[in-house]
N, C-alpha and C. Protein backbone atom coordinates (compact mmCIF):
# COMPACT_ATOMS: atom_id res chain seq x y z
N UNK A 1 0.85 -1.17 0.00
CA UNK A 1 0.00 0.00 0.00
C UNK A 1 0.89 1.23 0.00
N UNK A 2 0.62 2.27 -1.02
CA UNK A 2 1.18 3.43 -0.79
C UNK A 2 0.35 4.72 -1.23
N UNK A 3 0.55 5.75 -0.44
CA UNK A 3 -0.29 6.78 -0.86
C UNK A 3 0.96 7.67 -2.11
N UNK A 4 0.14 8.64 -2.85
CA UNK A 4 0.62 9.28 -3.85
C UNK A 4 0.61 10.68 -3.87
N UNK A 5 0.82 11.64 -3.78
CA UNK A 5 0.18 12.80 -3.70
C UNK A 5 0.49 13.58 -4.78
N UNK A 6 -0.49 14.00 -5.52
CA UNK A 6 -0.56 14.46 -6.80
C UNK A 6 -1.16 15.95 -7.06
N UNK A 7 -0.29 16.48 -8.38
CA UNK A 7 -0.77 18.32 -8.18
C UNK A 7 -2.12 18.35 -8.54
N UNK A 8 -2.88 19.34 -9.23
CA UNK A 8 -4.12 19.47 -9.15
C UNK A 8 -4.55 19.07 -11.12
N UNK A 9 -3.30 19.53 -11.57
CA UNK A 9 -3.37 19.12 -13.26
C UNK A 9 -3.39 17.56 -13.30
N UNK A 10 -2.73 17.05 -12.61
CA UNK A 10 -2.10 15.53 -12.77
C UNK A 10 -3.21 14.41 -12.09
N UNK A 11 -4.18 15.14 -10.93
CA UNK A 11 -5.16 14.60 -10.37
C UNK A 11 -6.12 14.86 -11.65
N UNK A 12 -6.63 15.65 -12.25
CA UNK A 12 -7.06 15.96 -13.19
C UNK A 12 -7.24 14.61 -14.21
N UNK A 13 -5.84 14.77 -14.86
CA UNK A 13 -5.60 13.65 -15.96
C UNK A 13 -6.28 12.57 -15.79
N UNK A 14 -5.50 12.03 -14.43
CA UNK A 14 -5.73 11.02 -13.95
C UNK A 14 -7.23 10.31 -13.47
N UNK A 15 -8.22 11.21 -13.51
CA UNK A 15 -9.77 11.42 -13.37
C UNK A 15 -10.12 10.83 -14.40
N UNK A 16 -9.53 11.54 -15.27
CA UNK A 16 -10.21 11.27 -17.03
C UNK A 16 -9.52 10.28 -17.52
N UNK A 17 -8.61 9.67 -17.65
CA UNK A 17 -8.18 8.70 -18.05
C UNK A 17 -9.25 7.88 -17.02
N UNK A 18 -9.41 7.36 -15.85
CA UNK A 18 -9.99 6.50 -15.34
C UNK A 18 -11.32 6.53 -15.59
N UNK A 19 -11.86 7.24 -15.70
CA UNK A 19 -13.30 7.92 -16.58
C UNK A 19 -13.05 7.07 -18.35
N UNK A 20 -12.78 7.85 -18.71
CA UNK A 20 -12.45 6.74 -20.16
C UNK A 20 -12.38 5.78 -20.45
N UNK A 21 -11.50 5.32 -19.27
CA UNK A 21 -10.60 3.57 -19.60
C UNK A 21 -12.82 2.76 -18.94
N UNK A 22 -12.84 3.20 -18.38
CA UNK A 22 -13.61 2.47 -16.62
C UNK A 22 -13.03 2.29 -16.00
N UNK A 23 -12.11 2.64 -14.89
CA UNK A 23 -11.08 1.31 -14.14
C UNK A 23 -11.12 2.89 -13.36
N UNK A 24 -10.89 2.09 -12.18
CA UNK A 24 -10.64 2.99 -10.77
C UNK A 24 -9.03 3.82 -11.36
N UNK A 25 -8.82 5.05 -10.04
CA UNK A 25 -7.79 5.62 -10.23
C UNK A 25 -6.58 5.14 -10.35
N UNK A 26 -6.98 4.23 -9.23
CA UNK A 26 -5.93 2.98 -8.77
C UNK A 26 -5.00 2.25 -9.83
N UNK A 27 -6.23 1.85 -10.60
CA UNK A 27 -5.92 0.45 -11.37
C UNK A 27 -5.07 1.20 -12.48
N UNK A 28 -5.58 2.91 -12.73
CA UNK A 28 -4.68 3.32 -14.23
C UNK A 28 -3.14 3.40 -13.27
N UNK A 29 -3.22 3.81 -12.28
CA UNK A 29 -1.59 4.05 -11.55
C UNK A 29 -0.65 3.24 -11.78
N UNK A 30 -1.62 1.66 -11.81
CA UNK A 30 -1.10 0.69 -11.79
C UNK A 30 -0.32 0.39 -13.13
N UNK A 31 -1.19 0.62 -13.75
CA UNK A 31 -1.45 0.29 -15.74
C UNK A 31 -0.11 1.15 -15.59
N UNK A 32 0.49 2.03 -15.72
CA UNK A 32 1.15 3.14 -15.43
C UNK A 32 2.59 2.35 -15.02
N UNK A 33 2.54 2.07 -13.81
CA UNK A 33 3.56 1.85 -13.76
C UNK A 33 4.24 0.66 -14.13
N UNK A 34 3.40 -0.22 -14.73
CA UNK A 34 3.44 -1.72 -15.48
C UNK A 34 4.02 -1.41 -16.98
N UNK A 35 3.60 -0.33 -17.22
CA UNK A 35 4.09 0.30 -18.50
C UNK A 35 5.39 0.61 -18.23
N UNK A 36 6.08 1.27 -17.39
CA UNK A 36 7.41 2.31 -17.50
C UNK A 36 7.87 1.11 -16.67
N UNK A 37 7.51 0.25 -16.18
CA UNK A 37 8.68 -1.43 -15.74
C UNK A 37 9.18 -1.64 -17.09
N UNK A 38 7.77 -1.94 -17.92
CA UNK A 38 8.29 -2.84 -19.16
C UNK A 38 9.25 -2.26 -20.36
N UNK A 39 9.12 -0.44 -20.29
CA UNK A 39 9.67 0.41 -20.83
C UNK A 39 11.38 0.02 -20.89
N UNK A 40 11.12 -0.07 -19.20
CA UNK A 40 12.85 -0.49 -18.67
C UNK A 40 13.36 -1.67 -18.83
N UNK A 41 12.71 -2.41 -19.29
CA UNK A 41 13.27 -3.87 -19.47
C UNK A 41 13.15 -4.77 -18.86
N UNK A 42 12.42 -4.43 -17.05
CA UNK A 42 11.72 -5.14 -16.36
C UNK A 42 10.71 -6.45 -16.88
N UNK A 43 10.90 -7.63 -16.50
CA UNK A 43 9.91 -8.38 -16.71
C UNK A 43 8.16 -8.51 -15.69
N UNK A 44 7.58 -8.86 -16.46
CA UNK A 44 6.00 -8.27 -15.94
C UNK A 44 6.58 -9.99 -14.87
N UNK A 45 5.79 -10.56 -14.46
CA UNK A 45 5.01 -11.55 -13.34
C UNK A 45 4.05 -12.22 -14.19
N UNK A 46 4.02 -13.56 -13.93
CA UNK A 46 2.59 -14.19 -14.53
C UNK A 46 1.38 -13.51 -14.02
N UNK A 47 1.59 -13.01 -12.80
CA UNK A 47 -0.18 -12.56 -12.29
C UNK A 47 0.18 -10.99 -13.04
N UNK A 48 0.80 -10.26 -13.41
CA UNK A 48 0.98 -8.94 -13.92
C UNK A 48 0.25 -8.92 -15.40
N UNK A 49 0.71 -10.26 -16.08
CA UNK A 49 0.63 -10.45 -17.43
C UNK A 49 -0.74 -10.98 -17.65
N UNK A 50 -1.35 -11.49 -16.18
CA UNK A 50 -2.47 -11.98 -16.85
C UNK A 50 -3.46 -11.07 -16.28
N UNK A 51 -3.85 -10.19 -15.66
CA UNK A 51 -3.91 -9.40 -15.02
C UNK A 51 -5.04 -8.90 -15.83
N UNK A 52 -5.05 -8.53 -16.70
CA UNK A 52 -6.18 -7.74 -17.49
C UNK A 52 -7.56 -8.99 -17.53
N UNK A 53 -6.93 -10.14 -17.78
CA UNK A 53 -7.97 -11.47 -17.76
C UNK A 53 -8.49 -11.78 -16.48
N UNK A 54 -8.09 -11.19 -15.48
CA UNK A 54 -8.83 -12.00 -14.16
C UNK A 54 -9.72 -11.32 -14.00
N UNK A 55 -11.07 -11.83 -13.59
CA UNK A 55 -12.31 -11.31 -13.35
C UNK A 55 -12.47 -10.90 -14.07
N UNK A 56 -12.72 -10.98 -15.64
CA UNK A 56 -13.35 -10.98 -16.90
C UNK A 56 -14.75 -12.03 -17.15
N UNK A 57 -14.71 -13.05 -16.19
CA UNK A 57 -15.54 -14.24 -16.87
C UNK A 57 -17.13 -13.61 -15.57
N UNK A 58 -18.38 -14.11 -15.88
CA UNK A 58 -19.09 -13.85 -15.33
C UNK A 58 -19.94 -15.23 -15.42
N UNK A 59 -20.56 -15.38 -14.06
CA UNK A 59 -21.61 -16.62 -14.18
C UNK A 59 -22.84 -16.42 -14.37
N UNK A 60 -23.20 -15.22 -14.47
CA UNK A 60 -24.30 -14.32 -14.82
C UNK A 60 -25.18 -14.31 -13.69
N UNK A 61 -24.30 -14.30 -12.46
CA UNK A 61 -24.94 -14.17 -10.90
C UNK A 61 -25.27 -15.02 -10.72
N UNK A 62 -25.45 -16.57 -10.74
CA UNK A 62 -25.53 -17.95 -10.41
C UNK A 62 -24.58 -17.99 -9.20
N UNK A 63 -23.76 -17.33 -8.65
CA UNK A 63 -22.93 -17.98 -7.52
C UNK A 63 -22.65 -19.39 -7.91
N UNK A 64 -21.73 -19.69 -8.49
CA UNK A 64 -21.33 -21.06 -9.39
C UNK A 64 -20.64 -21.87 -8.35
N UNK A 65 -19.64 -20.87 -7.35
CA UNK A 65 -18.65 -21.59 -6.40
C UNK A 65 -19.49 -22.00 -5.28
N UNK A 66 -20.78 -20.99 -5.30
CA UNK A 66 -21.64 -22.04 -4.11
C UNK A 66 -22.65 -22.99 -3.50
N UNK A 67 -22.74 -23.75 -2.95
CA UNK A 67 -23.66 -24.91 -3.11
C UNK A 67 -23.67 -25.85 -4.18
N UNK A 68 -22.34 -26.26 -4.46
CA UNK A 68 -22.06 -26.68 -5.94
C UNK A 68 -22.19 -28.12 -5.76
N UNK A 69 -22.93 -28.66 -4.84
CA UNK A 69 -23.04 -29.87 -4.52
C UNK A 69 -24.88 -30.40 -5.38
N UNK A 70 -25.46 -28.93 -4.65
CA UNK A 70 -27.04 -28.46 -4.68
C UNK A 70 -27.46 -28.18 -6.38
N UNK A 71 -26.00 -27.43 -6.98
CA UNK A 71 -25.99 -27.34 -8.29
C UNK A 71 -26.26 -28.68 -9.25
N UNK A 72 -25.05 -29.41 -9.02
CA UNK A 72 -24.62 -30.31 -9.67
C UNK A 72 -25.94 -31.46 -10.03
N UNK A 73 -26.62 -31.84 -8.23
CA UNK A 73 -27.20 -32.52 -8.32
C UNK A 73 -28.59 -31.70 -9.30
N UNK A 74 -28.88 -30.63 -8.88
CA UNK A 74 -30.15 -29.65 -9.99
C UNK A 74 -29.68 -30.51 -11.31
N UNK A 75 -28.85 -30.01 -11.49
CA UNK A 75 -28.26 -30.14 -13.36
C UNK A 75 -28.33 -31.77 -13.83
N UNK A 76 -28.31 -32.85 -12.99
CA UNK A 76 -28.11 -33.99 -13.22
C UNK A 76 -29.27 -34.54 -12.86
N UNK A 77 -30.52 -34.27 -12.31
CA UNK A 77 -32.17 -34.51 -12.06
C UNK A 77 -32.80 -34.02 -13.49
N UNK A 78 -32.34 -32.39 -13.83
CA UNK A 78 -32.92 -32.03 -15.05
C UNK A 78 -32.19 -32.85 -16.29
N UNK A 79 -31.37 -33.62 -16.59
CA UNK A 79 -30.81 -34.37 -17.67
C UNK A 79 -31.53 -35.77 -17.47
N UNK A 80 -32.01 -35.79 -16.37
CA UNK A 80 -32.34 -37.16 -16.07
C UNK A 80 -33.85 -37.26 -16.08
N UNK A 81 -34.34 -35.95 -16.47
CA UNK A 81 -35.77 -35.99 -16.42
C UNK A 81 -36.19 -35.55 -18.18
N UNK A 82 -35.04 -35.05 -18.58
CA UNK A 82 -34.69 -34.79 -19.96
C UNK A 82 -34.54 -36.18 -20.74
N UNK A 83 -33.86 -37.05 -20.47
CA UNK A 83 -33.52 -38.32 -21.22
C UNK A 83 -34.82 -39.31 -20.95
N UNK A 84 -35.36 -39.00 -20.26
CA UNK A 84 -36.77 -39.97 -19.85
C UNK A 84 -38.32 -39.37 -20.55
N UNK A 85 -38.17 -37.68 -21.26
CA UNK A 85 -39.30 -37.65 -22.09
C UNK A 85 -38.91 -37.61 -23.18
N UNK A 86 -37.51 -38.33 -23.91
CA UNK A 86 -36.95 -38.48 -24.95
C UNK A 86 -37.57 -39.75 -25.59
């Protein structure tokens, strides 16, 4: 964690770029300085590189990770009630 303290032009920018992109202030700081690593020759991190992909996928609010016991069996009653008015 670190704080930043920024002039009033540069807080500015930094508004609108995050406004533009969508992404919190945070995340362009970040973008930012992932850029001027790689500028330098720095290598990114597997979680750096994949970074734009995480939390991209959506279950379309199903909570998928929970009750996946309660799921499974749902999904395997309806196939099984599916193959029997076949």
């Amino acid at each position: 964690m670190a704080t930043v303290r920024l002039d009033v032009p540069t807080l500015a920018t930094l508004k609108r770029l995050a406004a533009r992109r969508g992404q919190a202030k945070s995340e362009v700081i970040r973008d930012a300085i992932a850029r001027l690593a790689e500028e330098e020759g720095e290598p990114l991190s597997a979680y750096q590189r994949l970074q734009p992909f995480i939390g991209v996928g959506d279950s379309g609010g199903r909570q998928l990770s929970t009750k996946t016991g309660r799921h499974l069996r749902e999904i395997l009653e309806e196939r099984r009630r599916a193959s029997r008015s076949d």
